[in-house]
Each structure stands twice: as C-alpha cells, then as structure tokens.
C-alpha atoms as a PDB file:
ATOM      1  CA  UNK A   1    -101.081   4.531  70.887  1.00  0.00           C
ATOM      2  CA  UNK A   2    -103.196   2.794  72.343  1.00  0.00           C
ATOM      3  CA  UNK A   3    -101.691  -0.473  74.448  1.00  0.00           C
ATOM      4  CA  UNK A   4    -103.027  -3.087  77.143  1.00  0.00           C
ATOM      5  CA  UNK A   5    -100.377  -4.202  79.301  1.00  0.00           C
ATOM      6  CA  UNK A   6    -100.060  -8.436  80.456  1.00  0.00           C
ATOM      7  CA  UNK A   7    -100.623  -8.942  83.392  1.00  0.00           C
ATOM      8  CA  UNK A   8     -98.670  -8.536  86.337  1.00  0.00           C
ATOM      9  CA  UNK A   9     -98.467 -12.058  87.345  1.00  0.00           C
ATOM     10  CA  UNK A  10     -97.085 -12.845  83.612  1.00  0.00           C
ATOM     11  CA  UNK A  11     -94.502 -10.273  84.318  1.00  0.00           C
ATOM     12  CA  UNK A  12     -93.475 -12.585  87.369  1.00  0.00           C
ATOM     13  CA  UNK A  13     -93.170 -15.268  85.674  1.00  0.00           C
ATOM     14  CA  UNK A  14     -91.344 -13.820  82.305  1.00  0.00           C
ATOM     15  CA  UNK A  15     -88.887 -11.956  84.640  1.00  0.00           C
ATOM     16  CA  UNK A  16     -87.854 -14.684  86.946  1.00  0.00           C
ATOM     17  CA  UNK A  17     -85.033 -16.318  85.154  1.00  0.00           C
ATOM     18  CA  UNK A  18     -83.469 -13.241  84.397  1.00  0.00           C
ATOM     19  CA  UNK A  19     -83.609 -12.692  88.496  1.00  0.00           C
ATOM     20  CA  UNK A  20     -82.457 -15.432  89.422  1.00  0.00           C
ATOM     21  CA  UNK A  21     -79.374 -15.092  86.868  1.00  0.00           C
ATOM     22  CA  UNK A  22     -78.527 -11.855  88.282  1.00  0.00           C
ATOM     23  CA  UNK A  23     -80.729 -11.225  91.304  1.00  0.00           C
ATOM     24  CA  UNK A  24     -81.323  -7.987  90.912  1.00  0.00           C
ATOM     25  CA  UNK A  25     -81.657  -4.652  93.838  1.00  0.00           C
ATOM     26  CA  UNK A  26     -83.580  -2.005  92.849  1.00  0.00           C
ATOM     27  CA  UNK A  27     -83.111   0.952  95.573  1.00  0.00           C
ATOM     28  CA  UNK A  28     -85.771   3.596  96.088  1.00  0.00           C
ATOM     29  CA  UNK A  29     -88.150   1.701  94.054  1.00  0.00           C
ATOM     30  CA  UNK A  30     -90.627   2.111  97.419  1.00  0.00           C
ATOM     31  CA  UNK A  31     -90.451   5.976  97.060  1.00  0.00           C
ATOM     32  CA  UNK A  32     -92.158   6.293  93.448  1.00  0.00           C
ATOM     33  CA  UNK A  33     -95.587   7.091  93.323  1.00  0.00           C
ATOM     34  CA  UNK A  34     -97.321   5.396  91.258  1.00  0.00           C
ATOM     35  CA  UNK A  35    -100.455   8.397  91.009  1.00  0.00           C
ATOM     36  CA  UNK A  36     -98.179  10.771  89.517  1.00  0.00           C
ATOM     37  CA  UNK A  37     -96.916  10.417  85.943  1.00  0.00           C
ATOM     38  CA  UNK A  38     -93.538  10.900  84.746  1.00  0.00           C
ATOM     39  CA  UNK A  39     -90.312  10.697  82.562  1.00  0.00           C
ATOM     40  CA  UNK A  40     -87.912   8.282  83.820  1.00  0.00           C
ATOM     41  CA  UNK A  41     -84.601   8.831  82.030  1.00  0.00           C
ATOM     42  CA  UNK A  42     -81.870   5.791  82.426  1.00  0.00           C
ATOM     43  CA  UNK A  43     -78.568   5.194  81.525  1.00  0.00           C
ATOM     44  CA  UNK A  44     -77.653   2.447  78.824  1.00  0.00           C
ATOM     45  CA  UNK A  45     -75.021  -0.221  79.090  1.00  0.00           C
ATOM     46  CA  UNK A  46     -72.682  -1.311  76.568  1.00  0.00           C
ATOM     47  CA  UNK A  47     -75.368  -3.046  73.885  1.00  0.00           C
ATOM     48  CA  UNK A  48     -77.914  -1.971  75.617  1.00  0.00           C
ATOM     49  CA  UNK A  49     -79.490  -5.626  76.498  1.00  0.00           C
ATOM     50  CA  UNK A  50     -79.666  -5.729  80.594  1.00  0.00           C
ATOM     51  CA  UNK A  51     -80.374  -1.937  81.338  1.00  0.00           C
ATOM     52  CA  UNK A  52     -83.955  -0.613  81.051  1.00  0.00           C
ATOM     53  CA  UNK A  53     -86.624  -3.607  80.629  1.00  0.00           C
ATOM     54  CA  UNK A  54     -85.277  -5.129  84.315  1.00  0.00           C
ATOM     55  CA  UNK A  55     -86.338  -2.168  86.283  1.00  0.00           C
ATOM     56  CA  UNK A  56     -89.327  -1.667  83.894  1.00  0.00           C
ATOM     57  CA  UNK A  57     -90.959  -4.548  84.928  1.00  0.00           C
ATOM     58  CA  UNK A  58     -90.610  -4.380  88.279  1.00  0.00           C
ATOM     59  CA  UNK A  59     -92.034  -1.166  88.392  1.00  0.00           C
ATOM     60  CA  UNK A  60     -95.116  -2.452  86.998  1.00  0.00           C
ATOM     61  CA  UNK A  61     -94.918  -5.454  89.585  1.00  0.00           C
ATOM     62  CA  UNK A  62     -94.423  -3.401  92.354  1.00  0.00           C
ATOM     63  CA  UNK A  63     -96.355  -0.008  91.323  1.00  0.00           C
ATOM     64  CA  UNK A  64     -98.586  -0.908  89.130  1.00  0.00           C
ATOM     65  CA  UNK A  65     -96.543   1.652  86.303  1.00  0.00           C
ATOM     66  CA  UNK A  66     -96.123   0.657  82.691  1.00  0.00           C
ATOM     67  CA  UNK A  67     -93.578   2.597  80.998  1.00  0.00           C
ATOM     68  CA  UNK A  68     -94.190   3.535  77.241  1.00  0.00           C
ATOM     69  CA  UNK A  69     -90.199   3.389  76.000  1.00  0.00           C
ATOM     70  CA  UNK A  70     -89.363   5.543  73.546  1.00  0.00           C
ATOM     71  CA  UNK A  71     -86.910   3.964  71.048  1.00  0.00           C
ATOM     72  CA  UNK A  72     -84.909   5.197  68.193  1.00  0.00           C
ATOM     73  CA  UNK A  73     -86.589   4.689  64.676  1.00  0.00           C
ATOM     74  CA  UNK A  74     -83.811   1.985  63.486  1.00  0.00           C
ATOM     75  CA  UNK A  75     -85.814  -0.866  65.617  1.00  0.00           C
ATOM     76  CA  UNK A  76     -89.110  -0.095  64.249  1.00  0.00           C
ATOM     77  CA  UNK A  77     -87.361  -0.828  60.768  1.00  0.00           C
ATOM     78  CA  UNK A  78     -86.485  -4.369  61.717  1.00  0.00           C
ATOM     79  CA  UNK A  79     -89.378  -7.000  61.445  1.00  0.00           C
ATOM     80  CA  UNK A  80     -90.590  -9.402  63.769  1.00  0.00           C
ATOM     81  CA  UNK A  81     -88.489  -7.069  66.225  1.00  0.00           C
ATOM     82  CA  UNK A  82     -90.759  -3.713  65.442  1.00  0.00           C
ATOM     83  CA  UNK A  83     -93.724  -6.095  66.147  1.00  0.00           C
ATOM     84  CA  UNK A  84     -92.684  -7.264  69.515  1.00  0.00           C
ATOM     85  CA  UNK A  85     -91.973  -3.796  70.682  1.00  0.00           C
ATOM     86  CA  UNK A  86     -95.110  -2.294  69.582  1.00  0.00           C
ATOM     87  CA  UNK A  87     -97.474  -5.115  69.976  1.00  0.00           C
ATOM     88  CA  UNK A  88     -95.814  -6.789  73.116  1.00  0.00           C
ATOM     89  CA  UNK A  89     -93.670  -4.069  74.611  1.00  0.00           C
ATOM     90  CA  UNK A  90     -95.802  -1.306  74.260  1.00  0.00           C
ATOM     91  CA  UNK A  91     -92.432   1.081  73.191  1.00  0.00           C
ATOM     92  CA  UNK A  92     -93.120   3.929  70.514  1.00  0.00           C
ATOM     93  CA  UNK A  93     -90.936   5.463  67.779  1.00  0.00           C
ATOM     94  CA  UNK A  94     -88.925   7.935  69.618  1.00  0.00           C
ATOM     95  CA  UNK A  95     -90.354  11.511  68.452  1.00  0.00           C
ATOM     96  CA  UNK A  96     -91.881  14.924  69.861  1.00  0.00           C
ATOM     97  CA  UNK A  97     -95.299  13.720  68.650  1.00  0.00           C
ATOM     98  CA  UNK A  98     -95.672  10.520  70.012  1.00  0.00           C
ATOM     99  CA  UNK A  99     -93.923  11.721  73.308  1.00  0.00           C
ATOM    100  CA  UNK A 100     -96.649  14.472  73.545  1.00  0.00           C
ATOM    101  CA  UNK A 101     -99.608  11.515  72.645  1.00  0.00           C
ATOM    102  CA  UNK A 102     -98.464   9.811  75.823  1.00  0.00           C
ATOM    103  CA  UNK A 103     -97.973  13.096  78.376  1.00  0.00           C
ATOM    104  CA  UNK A 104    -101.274  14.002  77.161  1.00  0.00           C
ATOM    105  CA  UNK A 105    -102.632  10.956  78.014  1.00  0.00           C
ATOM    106  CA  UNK A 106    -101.492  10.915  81.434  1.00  0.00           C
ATOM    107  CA  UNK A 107     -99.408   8.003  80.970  1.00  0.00           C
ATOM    108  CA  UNK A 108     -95.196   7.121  82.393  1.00  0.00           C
ATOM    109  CA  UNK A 109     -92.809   7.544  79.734  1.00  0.00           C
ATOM    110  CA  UNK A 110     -88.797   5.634  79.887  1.00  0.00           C
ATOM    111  CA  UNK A 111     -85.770   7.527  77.600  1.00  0.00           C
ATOM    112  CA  UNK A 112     -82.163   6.741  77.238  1.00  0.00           C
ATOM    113  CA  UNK A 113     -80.961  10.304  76.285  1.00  0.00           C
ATOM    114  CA  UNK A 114     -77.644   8.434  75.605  1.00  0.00           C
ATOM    115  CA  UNK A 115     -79.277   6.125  72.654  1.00  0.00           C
ATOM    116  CA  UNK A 116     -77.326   4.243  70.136  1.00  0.00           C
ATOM    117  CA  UNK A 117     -74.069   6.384  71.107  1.00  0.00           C
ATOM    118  CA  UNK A 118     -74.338   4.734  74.649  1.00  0.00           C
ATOM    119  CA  UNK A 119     -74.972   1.475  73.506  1.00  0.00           C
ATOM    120  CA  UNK A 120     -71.903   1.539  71.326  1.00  0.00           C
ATOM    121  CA  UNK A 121     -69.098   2.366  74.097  1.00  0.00           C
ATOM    122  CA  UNK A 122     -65.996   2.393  73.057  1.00  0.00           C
ATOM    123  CA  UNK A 123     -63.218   0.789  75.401  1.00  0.00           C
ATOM    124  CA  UNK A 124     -62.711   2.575  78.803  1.00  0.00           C
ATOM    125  CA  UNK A 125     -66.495   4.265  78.599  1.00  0.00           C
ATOM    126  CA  UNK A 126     -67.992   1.826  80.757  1.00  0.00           C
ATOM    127  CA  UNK A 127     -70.609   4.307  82.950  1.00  0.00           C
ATOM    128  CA  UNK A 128     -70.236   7.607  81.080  1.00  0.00           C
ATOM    129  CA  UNK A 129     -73.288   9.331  79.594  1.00  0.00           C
ATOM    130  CA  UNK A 130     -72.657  10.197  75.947  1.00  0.00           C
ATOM    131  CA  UNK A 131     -76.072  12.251  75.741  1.00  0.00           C
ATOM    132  CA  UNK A 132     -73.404  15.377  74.098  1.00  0.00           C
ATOM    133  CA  UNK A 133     -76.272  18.349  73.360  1.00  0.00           C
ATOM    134  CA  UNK A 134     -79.190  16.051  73.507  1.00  0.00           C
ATOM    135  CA  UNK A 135     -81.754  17.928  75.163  1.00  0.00           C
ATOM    136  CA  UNK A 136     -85.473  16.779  73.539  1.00  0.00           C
ATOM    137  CA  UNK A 137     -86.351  14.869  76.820  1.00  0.00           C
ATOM    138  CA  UNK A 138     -86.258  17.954  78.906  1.00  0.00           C
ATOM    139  CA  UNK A 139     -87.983  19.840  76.527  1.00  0.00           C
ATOM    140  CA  UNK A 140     -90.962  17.850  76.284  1.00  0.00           C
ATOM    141  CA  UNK A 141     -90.865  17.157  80.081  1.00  0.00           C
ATOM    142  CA  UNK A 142     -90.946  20.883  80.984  1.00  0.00           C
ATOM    143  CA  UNK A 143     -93.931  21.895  78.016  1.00  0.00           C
ATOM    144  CA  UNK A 144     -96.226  18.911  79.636  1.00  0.00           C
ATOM    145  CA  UNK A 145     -95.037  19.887  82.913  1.00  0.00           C
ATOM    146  CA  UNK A 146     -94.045  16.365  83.884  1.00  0.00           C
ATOM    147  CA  UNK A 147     -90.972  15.203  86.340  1.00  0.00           C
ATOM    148  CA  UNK A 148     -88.066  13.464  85.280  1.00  0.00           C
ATOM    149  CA  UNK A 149     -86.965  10.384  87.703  1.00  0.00           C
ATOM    150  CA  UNK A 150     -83.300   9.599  87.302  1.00  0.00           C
ATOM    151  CA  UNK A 151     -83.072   5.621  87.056  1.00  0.00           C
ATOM    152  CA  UNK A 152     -79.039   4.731  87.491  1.00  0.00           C
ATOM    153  CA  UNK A 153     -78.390   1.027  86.417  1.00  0.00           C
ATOM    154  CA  UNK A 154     -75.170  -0.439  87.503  1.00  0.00           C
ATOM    155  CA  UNK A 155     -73.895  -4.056  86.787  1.00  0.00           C
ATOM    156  CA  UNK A 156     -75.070  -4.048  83.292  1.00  0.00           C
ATOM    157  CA  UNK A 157     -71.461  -2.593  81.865  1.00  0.00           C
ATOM    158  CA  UNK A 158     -69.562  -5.252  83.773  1.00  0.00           C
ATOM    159  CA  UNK A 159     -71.429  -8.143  82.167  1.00  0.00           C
ATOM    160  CA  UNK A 160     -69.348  -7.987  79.269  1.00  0.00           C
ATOM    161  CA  UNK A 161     -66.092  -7.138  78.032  1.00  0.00           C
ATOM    162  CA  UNK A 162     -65.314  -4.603  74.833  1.00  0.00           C
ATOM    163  CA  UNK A 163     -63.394  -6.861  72.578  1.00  0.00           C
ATOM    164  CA  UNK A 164     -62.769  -4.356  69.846  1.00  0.00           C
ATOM    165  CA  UNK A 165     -64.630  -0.845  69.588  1.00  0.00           C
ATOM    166  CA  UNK A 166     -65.226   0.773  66.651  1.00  0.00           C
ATOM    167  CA  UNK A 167     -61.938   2.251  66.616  1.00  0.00           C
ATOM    168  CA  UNK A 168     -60.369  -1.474  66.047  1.00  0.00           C
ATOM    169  CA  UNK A 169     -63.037  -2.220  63.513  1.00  0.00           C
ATOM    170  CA  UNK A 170     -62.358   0.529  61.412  1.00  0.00           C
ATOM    171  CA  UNK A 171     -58.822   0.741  61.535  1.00  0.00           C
ATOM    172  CA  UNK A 172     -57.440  -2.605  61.975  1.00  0.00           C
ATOM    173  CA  UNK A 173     -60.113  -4.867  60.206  1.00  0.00           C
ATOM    174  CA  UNK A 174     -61.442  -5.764  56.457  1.00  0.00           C
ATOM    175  CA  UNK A 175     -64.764  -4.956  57.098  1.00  0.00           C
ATOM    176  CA  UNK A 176     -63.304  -1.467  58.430  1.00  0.00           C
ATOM    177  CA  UNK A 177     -61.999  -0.713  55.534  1.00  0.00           C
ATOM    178  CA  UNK A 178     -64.588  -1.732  53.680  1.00  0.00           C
ATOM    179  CA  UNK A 179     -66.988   0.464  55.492  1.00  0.00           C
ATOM    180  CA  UNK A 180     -64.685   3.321  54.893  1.00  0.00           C
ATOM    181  CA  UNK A 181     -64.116   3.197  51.189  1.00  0.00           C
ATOM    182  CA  UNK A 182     -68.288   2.670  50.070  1.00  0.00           C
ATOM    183  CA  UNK A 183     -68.517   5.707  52.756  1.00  0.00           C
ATOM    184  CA  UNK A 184     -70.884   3.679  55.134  1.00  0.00           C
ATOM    185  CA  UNK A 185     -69.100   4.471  58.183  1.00  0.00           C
ATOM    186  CA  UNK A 186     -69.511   7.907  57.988  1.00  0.00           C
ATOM    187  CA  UNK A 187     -72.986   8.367  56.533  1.00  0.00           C
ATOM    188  CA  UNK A 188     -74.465   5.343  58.326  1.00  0.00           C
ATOM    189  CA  UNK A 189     -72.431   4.663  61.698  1.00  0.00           C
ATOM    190  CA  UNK A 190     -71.087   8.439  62.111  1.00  0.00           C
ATOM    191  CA  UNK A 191     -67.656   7.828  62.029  1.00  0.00           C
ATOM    192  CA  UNK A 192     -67.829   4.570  64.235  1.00  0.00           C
ATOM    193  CA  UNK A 193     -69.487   6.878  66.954  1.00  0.00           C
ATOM    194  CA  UNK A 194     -72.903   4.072  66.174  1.00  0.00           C
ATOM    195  CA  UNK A 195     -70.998   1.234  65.421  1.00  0.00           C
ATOM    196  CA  UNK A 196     -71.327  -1.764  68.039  1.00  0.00           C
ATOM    197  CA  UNK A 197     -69.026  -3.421  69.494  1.00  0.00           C
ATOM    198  CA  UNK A 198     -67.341  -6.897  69.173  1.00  0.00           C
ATOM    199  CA  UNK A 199     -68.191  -7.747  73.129  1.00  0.00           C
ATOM    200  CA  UNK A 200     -67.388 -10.843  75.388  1.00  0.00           C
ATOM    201  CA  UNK A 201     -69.513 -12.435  78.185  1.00  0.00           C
ATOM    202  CA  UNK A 202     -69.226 -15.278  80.173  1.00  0.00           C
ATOM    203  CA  UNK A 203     -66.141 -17.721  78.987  1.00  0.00           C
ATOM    204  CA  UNK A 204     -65.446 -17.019  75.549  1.00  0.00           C
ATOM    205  CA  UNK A 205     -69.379 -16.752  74.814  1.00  0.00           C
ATOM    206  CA  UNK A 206     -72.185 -13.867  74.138  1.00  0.00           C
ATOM    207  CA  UNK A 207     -73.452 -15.205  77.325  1.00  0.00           C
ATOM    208  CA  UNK A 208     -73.947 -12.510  80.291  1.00  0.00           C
ATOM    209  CA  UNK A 209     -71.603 -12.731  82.961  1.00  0.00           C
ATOM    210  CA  UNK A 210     -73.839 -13.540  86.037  1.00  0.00           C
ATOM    211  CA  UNK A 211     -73.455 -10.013  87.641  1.00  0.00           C
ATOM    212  CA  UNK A 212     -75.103  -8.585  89.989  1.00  0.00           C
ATOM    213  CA  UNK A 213     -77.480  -6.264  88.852  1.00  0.00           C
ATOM    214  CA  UNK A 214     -78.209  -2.769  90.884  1.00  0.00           C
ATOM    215  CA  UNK A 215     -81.298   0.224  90.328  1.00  0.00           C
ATOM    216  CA  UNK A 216     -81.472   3.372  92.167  1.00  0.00           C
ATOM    217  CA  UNK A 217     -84.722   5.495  91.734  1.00  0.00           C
ATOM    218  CA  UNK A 218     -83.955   9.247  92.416  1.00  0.00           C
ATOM    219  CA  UNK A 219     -85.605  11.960  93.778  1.00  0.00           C
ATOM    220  CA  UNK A 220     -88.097  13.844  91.242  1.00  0.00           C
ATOM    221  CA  UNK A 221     -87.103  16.688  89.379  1.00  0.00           C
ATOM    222  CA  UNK A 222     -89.612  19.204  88.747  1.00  0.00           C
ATOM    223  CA  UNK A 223     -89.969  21.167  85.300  1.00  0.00           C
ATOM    224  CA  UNK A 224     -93.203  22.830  86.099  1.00  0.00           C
ATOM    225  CA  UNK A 225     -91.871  26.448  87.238  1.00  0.00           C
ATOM    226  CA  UNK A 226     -90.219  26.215  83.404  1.00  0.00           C
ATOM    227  CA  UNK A 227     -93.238  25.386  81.587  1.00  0.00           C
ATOM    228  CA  UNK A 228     -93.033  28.374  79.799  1.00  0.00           C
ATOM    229  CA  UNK A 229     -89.608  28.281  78.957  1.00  0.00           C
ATOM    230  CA  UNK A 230     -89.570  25.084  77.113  1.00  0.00           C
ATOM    231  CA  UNK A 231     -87.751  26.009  73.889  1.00  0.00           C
ATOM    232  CA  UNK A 232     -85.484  28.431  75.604  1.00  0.00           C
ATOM    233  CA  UNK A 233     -82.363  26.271  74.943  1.00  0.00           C
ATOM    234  CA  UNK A 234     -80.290  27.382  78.497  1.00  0.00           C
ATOM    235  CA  UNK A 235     -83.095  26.432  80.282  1.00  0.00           C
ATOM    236  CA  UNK A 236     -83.041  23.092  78.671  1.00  0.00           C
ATOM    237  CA  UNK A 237     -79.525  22.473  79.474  1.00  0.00           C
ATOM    238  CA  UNK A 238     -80.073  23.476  82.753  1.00  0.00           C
ATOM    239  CA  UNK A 239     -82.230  20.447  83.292  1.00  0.00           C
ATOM    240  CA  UNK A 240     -81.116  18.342  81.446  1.00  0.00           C
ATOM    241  CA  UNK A 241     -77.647  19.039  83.876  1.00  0.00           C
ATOM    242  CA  UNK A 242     -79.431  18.136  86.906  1.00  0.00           C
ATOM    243  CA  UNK A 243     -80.283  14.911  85.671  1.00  0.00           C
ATOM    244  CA  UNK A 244     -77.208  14.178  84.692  1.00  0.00           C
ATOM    245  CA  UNK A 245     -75.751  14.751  88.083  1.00  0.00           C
ATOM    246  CA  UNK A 246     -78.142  13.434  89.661  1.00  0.00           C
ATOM    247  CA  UNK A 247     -76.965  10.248  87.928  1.00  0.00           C
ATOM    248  CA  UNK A 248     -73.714  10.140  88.358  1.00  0.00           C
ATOM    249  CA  UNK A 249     -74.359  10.580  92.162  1.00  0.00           C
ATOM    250  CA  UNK A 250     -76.781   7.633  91.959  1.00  0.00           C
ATOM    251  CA  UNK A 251     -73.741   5.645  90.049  1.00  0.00           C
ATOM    252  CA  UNK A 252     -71.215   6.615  93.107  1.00  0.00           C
ATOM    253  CA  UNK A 253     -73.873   5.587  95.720  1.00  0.00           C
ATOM    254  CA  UNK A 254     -74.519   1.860  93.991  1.00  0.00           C
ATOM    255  CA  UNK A 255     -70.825   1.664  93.761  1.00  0.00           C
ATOM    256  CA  UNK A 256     -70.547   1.490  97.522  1.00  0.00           C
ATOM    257  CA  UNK A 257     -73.067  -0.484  97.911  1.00  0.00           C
ATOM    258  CA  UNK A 258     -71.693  -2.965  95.099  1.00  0.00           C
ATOM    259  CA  UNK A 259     -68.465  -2.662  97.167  1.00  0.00           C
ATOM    260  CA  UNK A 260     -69.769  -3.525 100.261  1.00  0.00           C
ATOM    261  CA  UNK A 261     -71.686  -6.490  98.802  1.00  0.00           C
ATOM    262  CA  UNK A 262     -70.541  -9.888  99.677  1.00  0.00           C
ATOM    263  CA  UNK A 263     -73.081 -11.778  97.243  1.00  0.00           C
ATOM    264  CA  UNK A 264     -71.420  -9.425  94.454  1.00  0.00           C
ATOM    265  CA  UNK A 265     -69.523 -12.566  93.079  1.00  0.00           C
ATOM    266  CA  UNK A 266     -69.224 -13.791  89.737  1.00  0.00           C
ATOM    267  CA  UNK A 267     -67.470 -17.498  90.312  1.00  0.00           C
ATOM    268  CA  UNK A 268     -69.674 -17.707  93.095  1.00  0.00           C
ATOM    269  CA  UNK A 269     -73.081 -16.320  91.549  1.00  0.00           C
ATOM    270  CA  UNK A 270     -72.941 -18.879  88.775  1.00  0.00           C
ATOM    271  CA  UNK A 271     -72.025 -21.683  91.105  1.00  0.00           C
ATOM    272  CA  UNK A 272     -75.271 -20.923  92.881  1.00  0.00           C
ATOM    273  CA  UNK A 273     -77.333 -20.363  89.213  1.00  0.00           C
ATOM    274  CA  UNK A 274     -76.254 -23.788  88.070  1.00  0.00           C
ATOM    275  CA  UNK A 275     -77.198 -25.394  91.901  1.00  0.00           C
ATOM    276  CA  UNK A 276     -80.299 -23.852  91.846  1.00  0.00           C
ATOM    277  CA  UNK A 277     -81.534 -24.673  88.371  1.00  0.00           C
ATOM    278  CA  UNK A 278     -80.335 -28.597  89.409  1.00  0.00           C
ATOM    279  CA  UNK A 279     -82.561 -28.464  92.794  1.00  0.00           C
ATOM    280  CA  UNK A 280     -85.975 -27.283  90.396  1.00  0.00           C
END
C-alpha cells in the first residue's frame, strides 16, 4: 500500500514526448484542489493506451496529486507488467479492500467504471460508456464520503481505427472459431464482449495517429449527504447517473472546442512532430 511517488521533475521529462506527439489540453485542471481527496472516474478509449496516465501525470505536475489507479486483476497476472504497475505506477488490484486502504488513508484514487468492456469497443462505440450496472465506485465513494471528479478524455478514440471487433473475430475468422468450439470465448472473453480489437494507427502501423489530445476536469460531486445509504442500490445508481452525465456533457463541450481548433490536424500535426524532432 504503501508507495513513494518520482519526482515531479522526472514526470516532466518521462511525459514530454508523449506531449509533444499529441500536445495535449487539459481544461479545468486549475479548478482541482489539490487539499481535498477524491475519486476521479475517466472514460477509456478503444485499448485503453492514451486515456488515463496523460492527465495523471499532469495532475501530479501541476497539483502535486498522485492518483492510486485501480486496475482490473488480469494485469497484476502478467509479469514484468504487474511489477511496473505496482512498483513504478503505484496502481492497486481493483477491489473494495484496497479501495477502502487508500480512502482511509486520505489519499486520490483514478477508476475506469467502463474497464475491459470499454477498452474492447466494438465498431461504431467510439465515446460511449459501457459501465452497464457497474456501480462499486459510487459505493465506496459515498461509505468514505469522498467526491467523484468526472475526467472526460477526448482524442484518444480517434487515434486509431477498429479493424475488426470481436464480432469479425468470432464469426468470420479461424481463431474465432476456434475460440468458440474449446468454449474460451464465452467463459474467458464473455461472448467477445472482452475481446480486443484488431486496431489501426498511423499508416498501416500500431503507431498512434498524432491526435490531438483533450481533458476536461468537472465539477465535484458530493456523496457525503448519502453516507449512510451506501449499499442502498437506487441510491447508487443515482450517482453513479450523475457522473455519467456529467461526462457526456464534458464529451459535447471538448467536441466544440476540438471543432473550433485549428491546430486539430493530423497531416499537419505530424509534419510539425517530425520538424521538431529534426531541429533538437
């Protein structure tokens, strides 16, 4: 549980690259205050790669707040990678006891409600929140009596291209059918509802497309009034219903500002990548 974070100057320089690829905004950022704890809860993007880690760290740079992540148990089961969330990253099996370690402890806390079912979009998802009757964050935010801060990522979805969902795979491929007959796809990947993606970046490569990356910071929502209602499950959804619009109003209000963005150019943003790495 315990974790020391690096420093803030190595979070500069680790994180620079990746801005300068995509030169990221981060909107309301300014507002959050860094004395009083709380649950952020974020969308993911299709493969989940450019969503929560870019606003992470520039919380930290700019607030001084470290987010403990909560991830799903499947990455703690992969070596090497388990290590370098734990060790490096400072992220924690997602679970009602280690959630509660870190409220107790006073400490900032990032979710993805959506999980493994938002990282594996299907075609024509791109920006929906597949959280279905997920309702654990709210739960734990309203027993501890800690807000929730909507973080709305936008950019991350258009950086690549859904080649074949899991609807493809399992119906139009070998290893579909495969999956099917030794029963895999349903008791591992849910009926291709957790099965990735075959995704396209940049070209014909894994590559990013050099998008434009956009964070909006909401308002806080408070779950202290329900403290005592924690396990009552209509309060839960209640919440956890106000966070989800308070989303998808975050999502419409970088949209406009996406639209009305003149540096929001692909052609042109990796022309200006490639001219910038030359003039180092």
């Amino acid at each position: 549980m315990d974790f020391d974070p690096p420093s803030r100057d190595f979070a500069k320089q680790f994180i620079k690259p990746f801005k300068r690829y995509f030169t990221p905004e981060f909107h309301g950022i300014e507002e959050v205050d860094a004395a009083r704890p709380a649950l952020f809860v974020s969308n993911h993007a299709v493969i989940g790669v450019l969503d929560g880690y870019p606003f992470a760290i520039e919380l930290y740079i700019q607030k001084g707040i470290f987010l403990r992540a909560l991830a799903d148990r499947r990455h703690f089961q992969i070596p090497l990678w388990r290590d370098l969330l734990e060790k490096k990253l400072g992220a924690l099996e997602a679970s009602r006891v280690n959630c509660g370690k870190v409220m107790e402890r006073g400490e900032s806390l990032l979710v993805f409600p959506g999980g493994t079912r938002e990282v594996c979009k299907k075609k024509g998802e791109a920006y929906e929140l597949k959280w279905q009757d997920r309702t654990g964050f709210v739960r734990m935010a309203m027993q501890y009596g800690y807000d929730i801060i909507p973080v709305a990522a936008v950019g991350a979805e258009d950086a690549y291209d859904v080649v074949k969902d899991s609807n493809d795979i399992l119906e139009n491929s070998w290893a579909g059918k495969l999956l099917k007959q030794t029963g895999l796809a349903h008791s591992v990947f849910k009926d291709g509802e957790l099965l990735p993606p075959f995704v396209r970046g940049f070209g014909n490569t894994i590559l990013p497309k050099p998008v434009k990356l956009y964070f909006s910071f909401g308002k806080r929502i408070s779950t202290k009034k329900y403290k005592s209602l924690y396990e009552d499950a209509e309060t839960q959804e209640l919440i956890k219903s106000k966070v989800e619009l308070a989303l998808l109003k975050q999502f419409k209000q970088l949209f406009d500002i996406r639209e009305n963005d003149k540096g929001n150019n692909v052609v042109k943003r990796f022309v200006d990548v490639v001219l910038s790495k030359e003039s180092d």
